[in-house]
N, C-alpha and C. Protein backbone atom coordinates (compact mmCIF):
# COMPACT_ATOMS: atom_id res chain seq x y z
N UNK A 1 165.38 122.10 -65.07
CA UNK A 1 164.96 123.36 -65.64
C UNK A 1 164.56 124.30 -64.52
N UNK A 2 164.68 125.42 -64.58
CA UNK A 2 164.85 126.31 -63.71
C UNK A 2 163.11 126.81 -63.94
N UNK A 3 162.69 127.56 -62.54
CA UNK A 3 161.16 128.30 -62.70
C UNK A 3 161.54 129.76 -63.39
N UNK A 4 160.84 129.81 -64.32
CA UNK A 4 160.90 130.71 -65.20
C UNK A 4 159.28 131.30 -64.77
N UNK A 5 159.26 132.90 -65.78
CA UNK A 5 158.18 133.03 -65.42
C UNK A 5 157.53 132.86 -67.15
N UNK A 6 155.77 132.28 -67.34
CA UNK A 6 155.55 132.08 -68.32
C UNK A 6 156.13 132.80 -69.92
N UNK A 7 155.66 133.88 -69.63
CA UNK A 7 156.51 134.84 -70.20
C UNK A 7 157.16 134.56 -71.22
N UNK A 8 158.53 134.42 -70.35
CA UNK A 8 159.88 133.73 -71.25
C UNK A 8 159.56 132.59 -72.01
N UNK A 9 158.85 131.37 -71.87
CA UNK A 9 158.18 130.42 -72.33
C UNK A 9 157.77 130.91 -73.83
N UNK A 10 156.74 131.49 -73.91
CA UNK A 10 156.02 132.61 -74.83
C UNK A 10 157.05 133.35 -75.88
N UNK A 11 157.84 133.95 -75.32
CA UNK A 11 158.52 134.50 -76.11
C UNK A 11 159.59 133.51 -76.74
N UNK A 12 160.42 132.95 -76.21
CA UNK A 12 161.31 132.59 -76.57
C UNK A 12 161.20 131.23 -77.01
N UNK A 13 159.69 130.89 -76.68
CA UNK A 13 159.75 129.17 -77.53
C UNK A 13 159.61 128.15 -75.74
N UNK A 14 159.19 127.16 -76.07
CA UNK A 14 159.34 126.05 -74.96
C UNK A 14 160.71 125.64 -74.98
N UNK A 15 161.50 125.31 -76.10
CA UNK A 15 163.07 124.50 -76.18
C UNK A 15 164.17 125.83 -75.67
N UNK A 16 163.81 126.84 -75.98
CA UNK A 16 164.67 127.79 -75.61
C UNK A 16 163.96 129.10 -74.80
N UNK A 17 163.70 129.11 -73.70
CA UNK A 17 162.65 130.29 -73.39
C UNK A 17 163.92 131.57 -73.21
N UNK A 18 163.67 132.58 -72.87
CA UNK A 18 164.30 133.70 -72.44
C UNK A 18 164.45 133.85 -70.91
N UNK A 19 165.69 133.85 -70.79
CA UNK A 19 166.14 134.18 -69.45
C UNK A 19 165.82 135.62 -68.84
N UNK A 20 165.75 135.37 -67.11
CA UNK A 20 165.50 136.63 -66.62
C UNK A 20 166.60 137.79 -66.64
N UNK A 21 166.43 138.83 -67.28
CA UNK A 21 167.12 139.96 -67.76
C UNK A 21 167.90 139.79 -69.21
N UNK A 22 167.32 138.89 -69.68
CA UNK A 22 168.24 138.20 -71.05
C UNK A 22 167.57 139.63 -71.73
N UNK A 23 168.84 140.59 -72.82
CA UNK A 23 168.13 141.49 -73.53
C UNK A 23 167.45 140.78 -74.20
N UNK A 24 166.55 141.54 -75.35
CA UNK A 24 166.05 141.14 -76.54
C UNK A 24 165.52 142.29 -77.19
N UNK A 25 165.60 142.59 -78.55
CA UNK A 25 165.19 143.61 -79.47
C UNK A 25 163.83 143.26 -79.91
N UNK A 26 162.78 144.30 -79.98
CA UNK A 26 161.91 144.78 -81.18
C UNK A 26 162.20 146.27 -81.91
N UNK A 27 162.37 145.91 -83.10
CA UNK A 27 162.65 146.97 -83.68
C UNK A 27 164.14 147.76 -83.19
N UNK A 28 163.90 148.72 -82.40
CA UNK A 28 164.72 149.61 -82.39
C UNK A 28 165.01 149.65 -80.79
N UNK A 29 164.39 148.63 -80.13
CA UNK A 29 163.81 149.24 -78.71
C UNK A 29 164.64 147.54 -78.49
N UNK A 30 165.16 148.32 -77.09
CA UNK A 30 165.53 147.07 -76.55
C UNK A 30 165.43 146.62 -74.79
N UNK A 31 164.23 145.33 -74.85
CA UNK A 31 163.82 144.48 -73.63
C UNK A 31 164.46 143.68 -72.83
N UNK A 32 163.77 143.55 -71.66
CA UNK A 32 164.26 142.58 -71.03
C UNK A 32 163.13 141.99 -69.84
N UNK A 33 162.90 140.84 -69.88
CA UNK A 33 162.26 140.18 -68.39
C UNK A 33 162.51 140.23 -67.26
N UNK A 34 162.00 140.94 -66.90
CA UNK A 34 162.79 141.49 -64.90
C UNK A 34 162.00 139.87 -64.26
N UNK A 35 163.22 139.92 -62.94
CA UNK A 35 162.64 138.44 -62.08
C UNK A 35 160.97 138.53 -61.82
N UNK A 36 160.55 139.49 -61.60
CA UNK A 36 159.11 139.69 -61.45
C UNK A 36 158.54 139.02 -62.52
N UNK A 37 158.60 139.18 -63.55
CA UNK A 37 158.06 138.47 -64.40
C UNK A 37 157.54 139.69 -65.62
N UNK A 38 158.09 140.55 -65.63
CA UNK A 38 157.78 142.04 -65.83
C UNK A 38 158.28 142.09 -67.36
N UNK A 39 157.90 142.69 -68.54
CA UNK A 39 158.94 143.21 -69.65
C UNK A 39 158.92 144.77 -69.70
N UNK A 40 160.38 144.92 -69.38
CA UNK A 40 160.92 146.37 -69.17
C UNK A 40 162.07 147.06 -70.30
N UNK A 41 161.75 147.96 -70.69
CA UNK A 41 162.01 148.69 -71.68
C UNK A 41 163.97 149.22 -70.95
N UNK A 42 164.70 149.27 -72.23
CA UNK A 42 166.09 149.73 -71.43
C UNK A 42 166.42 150.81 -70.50
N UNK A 43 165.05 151.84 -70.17
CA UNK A 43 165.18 153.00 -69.21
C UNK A 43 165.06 152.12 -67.64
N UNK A 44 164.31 150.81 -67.64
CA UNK A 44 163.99 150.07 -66.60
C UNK A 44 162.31 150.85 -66.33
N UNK A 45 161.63 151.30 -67.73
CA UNK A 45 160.16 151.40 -67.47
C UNK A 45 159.35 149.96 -67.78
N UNK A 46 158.34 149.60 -67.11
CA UNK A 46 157.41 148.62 -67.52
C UNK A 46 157.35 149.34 -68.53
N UNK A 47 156.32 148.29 -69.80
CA UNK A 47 156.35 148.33 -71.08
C UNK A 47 154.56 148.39 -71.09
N UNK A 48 154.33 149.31 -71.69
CA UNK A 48 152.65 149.23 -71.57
C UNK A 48 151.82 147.97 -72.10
N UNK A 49 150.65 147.97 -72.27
CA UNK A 49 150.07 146.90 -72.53
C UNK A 49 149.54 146.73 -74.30
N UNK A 50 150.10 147.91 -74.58
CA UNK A 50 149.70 147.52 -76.39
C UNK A 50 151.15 146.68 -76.99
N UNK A 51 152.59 147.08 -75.98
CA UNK A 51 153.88 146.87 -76.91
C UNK A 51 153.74 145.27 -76.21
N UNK A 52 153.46 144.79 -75.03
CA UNK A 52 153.13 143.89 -74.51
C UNK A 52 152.94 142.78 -75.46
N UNK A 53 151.56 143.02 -75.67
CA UNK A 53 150.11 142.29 -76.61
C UNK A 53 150.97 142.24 -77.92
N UNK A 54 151.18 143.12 -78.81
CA UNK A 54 152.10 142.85 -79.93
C UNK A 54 153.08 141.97 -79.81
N UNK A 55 153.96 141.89 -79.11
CA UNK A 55 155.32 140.86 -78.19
C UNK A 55 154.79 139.69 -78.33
N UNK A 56 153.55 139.76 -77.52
CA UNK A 56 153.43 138.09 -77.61
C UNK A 56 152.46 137.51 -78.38
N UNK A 57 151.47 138.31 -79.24
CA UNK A 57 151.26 137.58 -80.33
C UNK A 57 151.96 137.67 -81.67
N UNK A 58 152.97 138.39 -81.50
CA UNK A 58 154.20 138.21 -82.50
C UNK A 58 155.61 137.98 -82.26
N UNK A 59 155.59 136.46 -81.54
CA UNK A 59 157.00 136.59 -80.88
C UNK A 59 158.55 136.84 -82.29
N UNK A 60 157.73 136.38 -83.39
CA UNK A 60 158.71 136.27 -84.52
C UNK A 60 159.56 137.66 -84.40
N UNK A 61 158.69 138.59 -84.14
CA UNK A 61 159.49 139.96 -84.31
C UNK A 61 160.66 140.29 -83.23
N UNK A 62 161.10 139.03 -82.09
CA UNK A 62 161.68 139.32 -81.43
C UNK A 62 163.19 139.25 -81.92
N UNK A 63 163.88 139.90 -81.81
CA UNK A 63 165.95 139.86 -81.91
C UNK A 63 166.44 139.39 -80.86
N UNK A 64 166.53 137.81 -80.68
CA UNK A 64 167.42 137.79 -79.21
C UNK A 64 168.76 138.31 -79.54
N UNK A 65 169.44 138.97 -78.01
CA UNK A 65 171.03 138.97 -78.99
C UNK A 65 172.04 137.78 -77.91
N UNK A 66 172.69 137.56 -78.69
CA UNK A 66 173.77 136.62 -78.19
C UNK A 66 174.67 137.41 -77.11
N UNK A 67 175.17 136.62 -75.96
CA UNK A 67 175.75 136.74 -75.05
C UNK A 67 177.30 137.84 -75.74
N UNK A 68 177.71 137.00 -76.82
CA UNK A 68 179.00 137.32 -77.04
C UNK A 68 178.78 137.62 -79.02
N UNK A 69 180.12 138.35 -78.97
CA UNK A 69 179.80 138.31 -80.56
C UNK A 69 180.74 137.51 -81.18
N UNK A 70 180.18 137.01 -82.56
CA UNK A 70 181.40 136.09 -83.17
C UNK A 70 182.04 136.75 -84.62
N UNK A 71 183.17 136.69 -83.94
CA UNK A 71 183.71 137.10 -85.41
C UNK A 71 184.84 135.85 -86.27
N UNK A 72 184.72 136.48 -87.81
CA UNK A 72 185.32 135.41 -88.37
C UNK A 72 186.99 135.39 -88.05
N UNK A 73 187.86 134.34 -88.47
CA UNK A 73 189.22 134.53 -88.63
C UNK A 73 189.83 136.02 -88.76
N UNK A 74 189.24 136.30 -90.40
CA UNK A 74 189.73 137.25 -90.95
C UNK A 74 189.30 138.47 -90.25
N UNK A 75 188.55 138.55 -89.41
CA UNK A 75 187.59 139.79 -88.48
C UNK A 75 188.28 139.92 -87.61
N UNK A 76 189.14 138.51 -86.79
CA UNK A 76 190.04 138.77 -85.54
C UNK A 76 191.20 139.40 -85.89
N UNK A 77 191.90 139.28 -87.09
CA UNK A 77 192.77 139.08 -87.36
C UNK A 77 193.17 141.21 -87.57
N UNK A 78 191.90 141.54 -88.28
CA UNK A 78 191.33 142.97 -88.44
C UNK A 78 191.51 143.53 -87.27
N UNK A 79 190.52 142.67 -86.38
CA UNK A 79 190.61 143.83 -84.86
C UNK A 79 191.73 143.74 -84.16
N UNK A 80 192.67 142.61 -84.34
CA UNK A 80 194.09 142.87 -83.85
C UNK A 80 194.78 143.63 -84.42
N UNK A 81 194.74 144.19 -85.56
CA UNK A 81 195.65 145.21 -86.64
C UNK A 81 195.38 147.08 -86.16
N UNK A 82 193.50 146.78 -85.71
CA UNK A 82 193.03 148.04 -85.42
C UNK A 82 193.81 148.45 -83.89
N UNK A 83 193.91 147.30 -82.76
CA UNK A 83 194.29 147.41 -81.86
C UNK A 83 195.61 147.81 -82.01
N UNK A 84 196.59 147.25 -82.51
CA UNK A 84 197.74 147.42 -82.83
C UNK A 84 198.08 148.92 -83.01
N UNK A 85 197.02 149.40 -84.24
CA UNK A 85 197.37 150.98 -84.60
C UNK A 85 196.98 151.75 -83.34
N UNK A 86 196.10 151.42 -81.88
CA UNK A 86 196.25 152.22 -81.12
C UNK A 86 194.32 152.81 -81.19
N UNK A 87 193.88 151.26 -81.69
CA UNK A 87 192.16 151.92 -81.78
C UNK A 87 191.84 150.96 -81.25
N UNK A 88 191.37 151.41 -79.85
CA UNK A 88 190.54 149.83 -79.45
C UNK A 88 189.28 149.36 -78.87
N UNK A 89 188.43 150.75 -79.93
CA UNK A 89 186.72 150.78 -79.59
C UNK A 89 186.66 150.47 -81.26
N UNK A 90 185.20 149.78 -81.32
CA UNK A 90 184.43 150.29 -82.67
C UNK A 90 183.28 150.64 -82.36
N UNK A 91 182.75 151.70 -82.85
CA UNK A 91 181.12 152.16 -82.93
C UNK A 91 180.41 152.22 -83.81
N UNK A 92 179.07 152.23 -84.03
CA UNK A 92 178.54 152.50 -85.18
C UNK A 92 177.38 154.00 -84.99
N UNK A 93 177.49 155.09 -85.64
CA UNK A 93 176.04 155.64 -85.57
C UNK A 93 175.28 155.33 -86.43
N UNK A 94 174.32 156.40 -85.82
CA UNK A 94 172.64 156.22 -86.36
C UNK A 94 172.51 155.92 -87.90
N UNK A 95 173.42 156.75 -88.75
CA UNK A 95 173.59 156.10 -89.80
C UNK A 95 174.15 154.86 -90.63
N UNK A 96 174.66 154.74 -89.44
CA UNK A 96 175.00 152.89 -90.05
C UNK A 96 176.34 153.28 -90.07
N UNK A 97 177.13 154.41 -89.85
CA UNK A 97 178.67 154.34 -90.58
C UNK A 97 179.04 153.72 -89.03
N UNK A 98 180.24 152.80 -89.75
CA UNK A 98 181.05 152.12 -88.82
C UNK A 98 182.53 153.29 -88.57
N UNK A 99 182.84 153.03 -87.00
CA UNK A 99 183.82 153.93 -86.30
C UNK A 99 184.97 152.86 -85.33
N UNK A 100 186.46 153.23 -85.74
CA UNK A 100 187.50 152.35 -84.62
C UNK A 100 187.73 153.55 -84.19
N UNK A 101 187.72 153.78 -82.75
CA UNK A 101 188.38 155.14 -82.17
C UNK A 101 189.24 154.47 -80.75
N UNK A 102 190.51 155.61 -80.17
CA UNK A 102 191.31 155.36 -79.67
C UNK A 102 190.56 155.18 -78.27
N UNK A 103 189.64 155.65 -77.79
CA UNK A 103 189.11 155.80 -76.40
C UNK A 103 187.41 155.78 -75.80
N UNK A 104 187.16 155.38 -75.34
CA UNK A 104 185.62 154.84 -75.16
C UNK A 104 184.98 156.02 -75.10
N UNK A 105 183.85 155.65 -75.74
CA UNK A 105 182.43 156.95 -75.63
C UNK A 105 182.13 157.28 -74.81
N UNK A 106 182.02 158.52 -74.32
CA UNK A 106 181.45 158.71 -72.85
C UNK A 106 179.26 158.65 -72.44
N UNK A 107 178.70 159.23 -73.90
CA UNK A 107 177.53 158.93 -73.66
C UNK A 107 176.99 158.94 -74.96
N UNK A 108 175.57 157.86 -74.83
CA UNK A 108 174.93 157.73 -75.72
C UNK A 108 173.67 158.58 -75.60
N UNK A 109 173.36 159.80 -76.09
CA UNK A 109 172.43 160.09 -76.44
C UNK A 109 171.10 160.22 -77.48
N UNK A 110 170.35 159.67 -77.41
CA UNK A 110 169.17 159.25 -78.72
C UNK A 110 169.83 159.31 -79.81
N UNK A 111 170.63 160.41 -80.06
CA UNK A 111 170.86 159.39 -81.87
C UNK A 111 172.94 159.35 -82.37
N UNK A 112 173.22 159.89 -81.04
CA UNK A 112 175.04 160.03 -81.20
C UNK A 112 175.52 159.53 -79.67
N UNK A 113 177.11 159.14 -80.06
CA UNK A 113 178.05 158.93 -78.66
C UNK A 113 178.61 160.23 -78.82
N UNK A 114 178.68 160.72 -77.82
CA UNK A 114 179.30 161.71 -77.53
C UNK A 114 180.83 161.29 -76.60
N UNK A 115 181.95 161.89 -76.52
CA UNK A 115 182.86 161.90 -76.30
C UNK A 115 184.17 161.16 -77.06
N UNK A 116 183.60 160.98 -78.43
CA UNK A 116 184.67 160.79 -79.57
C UNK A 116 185.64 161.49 -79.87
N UNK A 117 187.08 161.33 -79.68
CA UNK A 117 187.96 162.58 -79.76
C UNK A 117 188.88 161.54 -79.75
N UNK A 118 190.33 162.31 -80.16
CA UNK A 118 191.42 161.34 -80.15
C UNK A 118 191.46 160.79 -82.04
N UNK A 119 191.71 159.39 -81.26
CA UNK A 119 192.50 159.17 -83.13
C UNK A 119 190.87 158.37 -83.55
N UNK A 120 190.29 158.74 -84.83
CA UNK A 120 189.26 158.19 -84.78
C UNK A 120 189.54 157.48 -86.37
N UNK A 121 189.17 156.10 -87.16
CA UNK A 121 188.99 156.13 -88.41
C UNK A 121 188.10 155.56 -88.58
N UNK A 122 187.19 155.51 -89.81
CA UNK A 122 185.52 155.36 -90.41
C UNK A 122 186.51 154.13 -91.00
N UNK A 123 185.57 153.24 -90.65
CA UNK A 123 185.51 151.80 -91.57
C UNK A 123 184.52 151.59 -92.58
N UNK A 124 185.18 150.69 -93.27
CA UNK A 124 183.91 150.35 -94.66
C UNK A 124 182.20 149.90 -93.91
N UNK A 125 181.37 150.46 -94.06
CA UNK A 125 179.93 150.02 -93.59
C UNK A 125 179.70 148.87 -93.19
N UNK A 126 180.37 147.73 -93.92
CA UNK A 126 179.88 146.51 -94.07
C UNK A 126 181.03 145.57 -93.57
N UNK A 127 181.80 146.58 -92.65
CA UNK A 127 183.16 145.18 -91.89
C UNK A 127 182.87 144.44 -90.99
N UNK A 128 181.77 145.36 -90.00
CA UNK A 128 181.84 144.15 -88.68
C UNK A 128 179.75 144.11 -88.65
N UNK A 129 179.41 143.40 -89.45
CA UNK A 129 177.87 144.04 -89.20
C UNK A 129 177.43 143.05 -88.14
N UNK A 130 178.70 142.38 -87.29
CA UNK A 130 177.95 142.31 -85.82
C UNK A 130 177.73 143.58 -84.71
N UNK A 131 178.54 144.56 -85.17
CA UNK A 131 178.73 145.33 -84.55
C UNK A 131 177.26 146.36 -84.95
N UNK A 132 176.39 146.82 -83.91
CA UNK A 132 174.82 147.52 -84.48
C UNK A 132 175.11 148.55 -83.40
N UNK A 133 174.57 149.81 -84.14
CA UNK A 133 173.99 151.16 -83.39
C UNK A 133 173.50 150.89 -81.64
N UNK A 134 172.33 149.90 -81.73
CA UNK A 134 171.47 149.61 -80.69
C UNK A 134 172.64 148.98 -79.33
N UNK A 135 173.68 148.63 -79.55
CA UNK A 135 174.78 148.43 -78.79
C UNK A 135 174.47 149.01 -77.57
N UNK A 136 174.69 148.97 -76.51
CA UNK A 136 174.95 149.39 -75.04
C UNK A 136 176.24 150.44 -75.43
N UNK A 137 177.06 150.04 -75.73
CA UNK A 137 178.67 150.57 -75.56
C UNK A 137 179.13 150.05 -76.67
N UNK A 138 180.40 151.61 -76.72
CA UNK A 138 181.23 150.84 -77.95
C UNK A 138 181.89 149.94 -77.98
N UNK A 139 182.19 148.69 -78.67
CA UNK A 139 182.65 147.72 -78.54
C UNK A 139 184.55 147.51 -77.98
N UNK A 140 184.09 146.64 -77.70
CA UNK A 140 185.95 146.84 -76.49
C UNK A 140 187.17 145.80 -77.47
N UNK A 141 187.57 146.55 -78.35
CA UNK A 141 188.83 145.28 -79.06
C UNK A 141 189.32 144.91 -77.96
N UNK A 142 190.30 145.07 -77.03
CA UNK A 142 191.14 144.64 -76.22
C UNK A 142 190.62 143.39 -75.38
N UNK A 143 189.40 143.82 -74.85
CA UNK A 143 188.71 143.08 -73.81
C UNK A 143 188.03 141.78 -74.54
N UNK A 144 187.52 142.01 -76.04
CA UNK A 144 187.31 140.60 -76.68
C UNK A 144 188.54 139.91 -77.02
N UNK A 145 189.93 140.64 -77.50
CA UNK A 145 190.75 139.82 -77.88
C UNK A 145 191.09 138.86 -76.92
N UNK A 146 191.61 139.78 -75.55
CA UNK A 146 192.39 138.92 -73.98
C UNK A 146 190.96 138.00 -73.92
N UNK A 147 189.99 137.98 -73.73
CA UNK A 147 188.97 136.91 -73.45
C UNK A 147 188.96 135.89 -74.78
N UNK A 148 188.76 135.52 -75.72
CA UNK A 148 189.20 134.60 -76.96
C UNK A 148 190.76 134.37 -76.35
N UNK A 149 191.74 134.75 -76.30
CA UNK A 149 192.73 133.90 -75.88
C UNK A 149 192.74 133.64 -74.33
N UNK A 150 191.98 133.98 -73.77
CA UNK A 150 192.06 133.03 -72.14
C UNK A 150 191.01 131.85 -72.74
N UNK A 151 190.22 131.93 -73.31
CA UNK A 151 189.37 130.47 -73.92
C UNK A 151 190.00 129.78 -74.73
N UNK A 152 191.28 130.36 -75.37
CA UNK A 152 192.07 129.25 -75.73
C UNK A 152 193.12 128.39 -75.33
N UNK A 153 192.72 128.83 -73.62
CA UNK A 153 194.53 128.74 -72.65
C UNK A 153 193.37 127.19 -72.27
């Protein structure tokens, strides 16, 4: 087992602690454990000492997110059809509506991506609900499909 700093311990449980820079969600806001031993907010600010204190006497409220996302059969099978038509982002905004567009977002600002243009179509709300607002980036069809088939080579 690797030296962790307590921290991660705390949050993430003794059997599974949280890795250094591993994200993790509260609420709307999304963390991470710098090697220091630090929890830093996604601007790369320390996190004051009230969001702190809440964190760790409520680790329940934490969202780890998974490395990768999983989708079902019928989900791959979708994002190969979307790719196909020539869409090979999905996004979601602030309102929850789900988006396949032809070309990556250029920025996320507090509550929209900006640089949506090109061929864009609105999906049903409820197709990929791995896919969340709080995302880094819009999601890459191409780059999950070629990676699922090099893990199947």
């Amino acid at each position: 087992m690797k030296d962790l700093p307590r921290i991660c311990y705390i949050l993430g449980g003794e059997d599974n602690p949280l890795q250094i820079d591993e994200e993790f969600r509260v609420g709307r806001e999304m963390y991470h454990i710098n090697r220091e031993g630090k929890m830093v907010d996604s601007n790369g600010f320390y996190c004051d000492s009230k969001i702190c204190f809440s964190v760790i006497n409520y680790p329940e409220l934490i969202e780890r997110r998974p490395k990768k996302k999983q989708f079902t059969d019928e989900q791959k099978s979708l994002l190969k059809a979307l790719l196909k038509f020539g869409l090979r982002f999905i996004t979601r905004d602030e309102n929850e509506s789900l988006w396949a567009c032809d070309n990556k977002a250029k920025v996320k600002f507090n509550t929209c991506w900006y640089g949506l243009n090109g061929k864009i179509l609105k999906l049903p709300i409820d197709l990929f609900p791995q896919i969340k607002w709080e995302d880094e980036e819009p999601f890459d069809i191409k780059a999950y499909l070629e990676s699922e088939a090099s893990n199947d080579d």
